[in-house]
Protein backbone atom coordinates (compact mmCIF):
# COMPACT_ATOMS: atom_id res chain seq x y z
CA UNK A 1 12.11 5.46 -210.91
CA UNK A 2 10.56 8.92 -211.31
CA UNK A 3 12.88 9.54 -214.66
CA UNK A 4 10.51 6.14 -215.88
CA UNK A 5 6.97 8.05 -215.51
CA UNK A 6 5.18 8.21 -218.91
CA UNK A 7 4.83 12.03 -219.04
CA UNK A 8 1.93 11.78 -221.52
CA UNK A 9 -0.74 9.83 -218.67
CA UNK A 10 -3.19 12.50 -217.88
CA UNK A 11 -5.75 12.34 -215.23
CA UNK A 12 -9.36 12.80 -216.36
CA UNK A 13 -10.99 16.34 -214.98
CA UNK A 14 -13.97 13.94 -213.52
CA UNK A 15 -11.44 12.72 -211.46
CA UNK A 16 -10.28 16.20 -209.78
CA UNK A 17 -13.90 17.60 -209.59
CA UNK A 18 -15.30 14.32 -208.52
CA UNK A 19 -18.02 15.47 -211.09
CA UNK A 20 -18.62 13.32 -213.65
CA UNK A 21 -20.60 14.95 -216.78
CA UNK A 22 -22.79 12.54 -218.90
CA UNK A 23 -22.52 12.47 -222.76
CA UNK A 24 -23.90 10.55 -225.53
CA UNK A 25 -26.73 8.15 -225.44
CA UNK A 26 -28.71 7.46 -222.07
CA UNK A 27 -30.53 4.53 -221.02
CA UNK A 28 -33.28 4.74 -218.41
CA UNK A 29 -34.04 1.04 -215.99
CA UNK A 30 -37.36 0.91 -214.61
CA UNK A 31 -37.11 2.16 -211.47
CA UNK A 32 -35.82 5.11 -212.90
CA UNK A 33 -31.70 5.39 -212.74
CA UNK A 34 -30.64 6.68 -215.78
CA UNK A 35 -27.06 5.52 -216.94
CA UNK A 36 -24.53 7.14 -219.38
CA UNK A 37 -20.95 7.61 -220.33
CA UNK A 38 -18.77 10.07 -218.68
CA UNK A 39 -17.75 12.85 -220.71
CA UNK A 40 -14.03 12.88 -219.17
CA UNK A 41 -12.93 9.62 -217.89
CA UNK A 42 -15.31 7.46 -221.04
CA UNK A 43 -16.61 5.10 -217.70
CA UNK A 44 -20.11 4.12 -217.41
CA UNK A 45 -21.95 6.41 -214.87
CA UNK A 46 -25.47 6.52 -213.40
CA UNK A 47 -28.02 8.89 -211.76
CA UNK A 48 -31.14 8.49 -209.81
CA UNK A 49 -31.91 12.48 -209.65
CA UNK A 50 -30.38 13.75 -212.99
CA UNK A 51 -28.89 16.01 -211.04
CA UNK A 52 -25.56 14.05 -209.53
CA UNK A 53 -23.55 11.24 -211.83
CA UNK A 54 -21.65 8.14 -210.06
CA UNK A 55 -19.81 5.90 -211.50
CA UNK A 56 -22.35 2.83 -212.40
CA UNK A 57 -19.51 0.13 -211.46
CA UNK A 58 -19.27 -0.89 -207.76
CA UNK A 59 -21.75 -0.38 -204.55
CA UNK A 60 -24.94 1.17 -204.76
CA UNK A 61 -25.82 2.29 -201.37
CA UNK A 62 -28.77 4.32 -202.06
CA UNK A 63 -29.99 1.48 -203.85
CA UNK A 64 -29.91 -0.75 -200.84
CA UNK A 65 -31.32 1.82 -198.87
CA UNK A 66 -34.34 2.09 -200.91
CA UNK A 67 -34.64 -1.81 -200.85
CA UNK A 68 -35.19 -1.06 -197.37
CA UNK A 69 -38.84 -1.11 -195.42
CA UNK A 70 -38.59 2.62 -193.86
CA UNK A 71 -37.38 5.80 -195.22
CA UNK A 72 -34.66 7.92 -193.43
CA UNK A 73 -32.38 10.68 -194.31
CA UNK A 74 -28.68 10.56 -194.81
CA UNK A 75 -26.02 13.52 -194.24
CA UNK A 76 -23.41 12.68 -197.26
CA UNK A 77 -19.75 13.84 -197.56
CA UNK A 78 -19.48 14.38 -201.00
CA UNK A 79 -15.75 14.60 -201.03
CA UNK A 80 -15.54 11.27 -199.67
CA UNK A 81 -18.01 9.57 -200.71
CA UNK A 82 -19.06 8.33 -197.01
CA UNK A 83 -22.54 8.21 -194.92
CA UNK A 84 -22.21 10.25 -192.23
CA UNK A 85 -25.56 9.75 -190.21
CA UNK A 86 -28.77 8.26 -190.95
CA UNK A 87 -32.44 9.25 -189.28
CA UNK A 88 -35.48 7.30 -189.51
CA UNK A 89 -38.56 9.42 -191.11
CA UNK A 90 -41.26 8.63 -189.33
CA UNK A 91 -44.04 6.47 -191.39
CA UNK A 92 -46.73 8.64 -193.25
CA UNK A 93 -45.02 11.37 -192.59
CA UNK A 94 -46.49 14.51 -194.59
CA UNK A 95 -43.72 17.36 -196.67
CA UNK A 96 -44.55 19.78 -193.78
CA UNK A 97 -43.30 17.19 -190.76
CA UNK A 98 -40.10 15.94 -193.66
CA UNK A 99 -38.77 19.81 -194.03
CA UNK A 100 -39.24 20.63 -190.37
CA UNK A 101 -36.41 17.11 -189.59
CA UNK A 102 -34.88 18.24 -192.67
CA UNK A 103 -33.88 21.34 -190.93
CA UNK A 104 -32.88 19.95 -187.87
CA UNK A 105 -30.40 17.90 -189.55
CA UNK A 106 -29.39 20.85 -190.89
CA UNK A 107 -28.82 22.69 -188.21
CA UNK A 108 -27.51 19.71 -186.37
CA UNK A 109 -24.54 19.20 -188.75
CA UNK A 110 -23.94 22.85 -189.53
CA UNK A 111 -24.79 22.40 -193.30
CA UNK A 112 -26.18 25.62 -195.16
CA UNK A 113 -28.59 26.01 -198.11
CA UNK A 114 -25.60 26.28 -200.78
CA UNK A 115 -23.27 23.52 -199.54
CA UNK A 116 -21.92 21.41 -202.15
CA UNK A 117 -20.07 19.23 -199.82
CA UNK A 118 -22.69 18.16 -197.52
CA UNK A 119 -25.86 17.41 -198.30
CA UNK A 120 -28.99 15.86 -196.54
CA UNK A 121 -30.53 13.18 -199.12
CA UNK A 122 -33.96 11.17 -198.25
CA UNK A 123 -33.53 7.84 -199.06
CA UNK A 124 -37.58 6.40 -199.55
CA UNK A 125 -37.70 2.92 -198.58
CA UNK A 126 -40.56 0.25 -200.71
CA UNK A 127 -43.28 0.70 -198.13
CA UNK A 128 -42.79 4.63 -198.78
CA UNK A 129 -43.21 3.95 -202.50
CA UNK A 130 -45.85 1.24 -202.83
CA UNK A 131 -49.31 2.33 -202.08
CA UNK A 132 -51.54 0.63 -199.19
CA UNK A 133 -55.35 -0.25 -200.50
């Protein structure tokens, strides 16, 4: 069998750096995702930050989180693509009270300023978003 493997298949960088780099033409939705074409593997991708690509086919969780009614905070493995915890942020909460929890997580999980494979991401639900009259 392994004297039958095509020796020409090559695996896309994207796919070892589980980066995927946007190229060509983007196309922003309303709420503000911007989607693309990966440079390496030529799939669609999509970004809500600008700063991190996923690939636009398949489960959105932050999007479902946001759907939600209250905002929390999520520890993310990067590697694996996987929740790891989730905290409530505490309605009307001000940026003073969100960077002290932020750092709590933080500590709590051992992550440091420069780590690439954690990361701490807050996840604003509608009532965060829409503005009470």
């Amino acid at each position: 069998m392994l004297s039958k493997m095509n020796p020409s298949a090559v695996v896309a960088q994207c796919w070892y750096l589980r980066r995927h780099v946007p190229e060509g033409r983007r196309r922003r939705e309303e709420n503000g995702v911007v989607h693309c074409t990966c440079r390496y593997c030529q799939r669609p991708i999509r970004s809500r930050d600008g700063g991190r690509w996923d690939l636009a086919e398949g489960f959105d969780v932050e999007a479902l989180g946001g759907a939600g009614r209250q905002s929390h905070f999520c520890v993310v493995d990067t590697l694996d693509d996987m929740v790891l915890a989730r905290y409530p942020v505490q309605s009307g909460a001000d940026d003073d009270t969100i960077a002290e929890r932020m750092a709590e997580i933080r500590e709590k999980h051992g992550i440091e300023e420069d780590d690439d494979v954690l990361q701490i991401r807050l996840v604003e639900g509608r009532a965060a978003l829409q503005s009470v009259h």
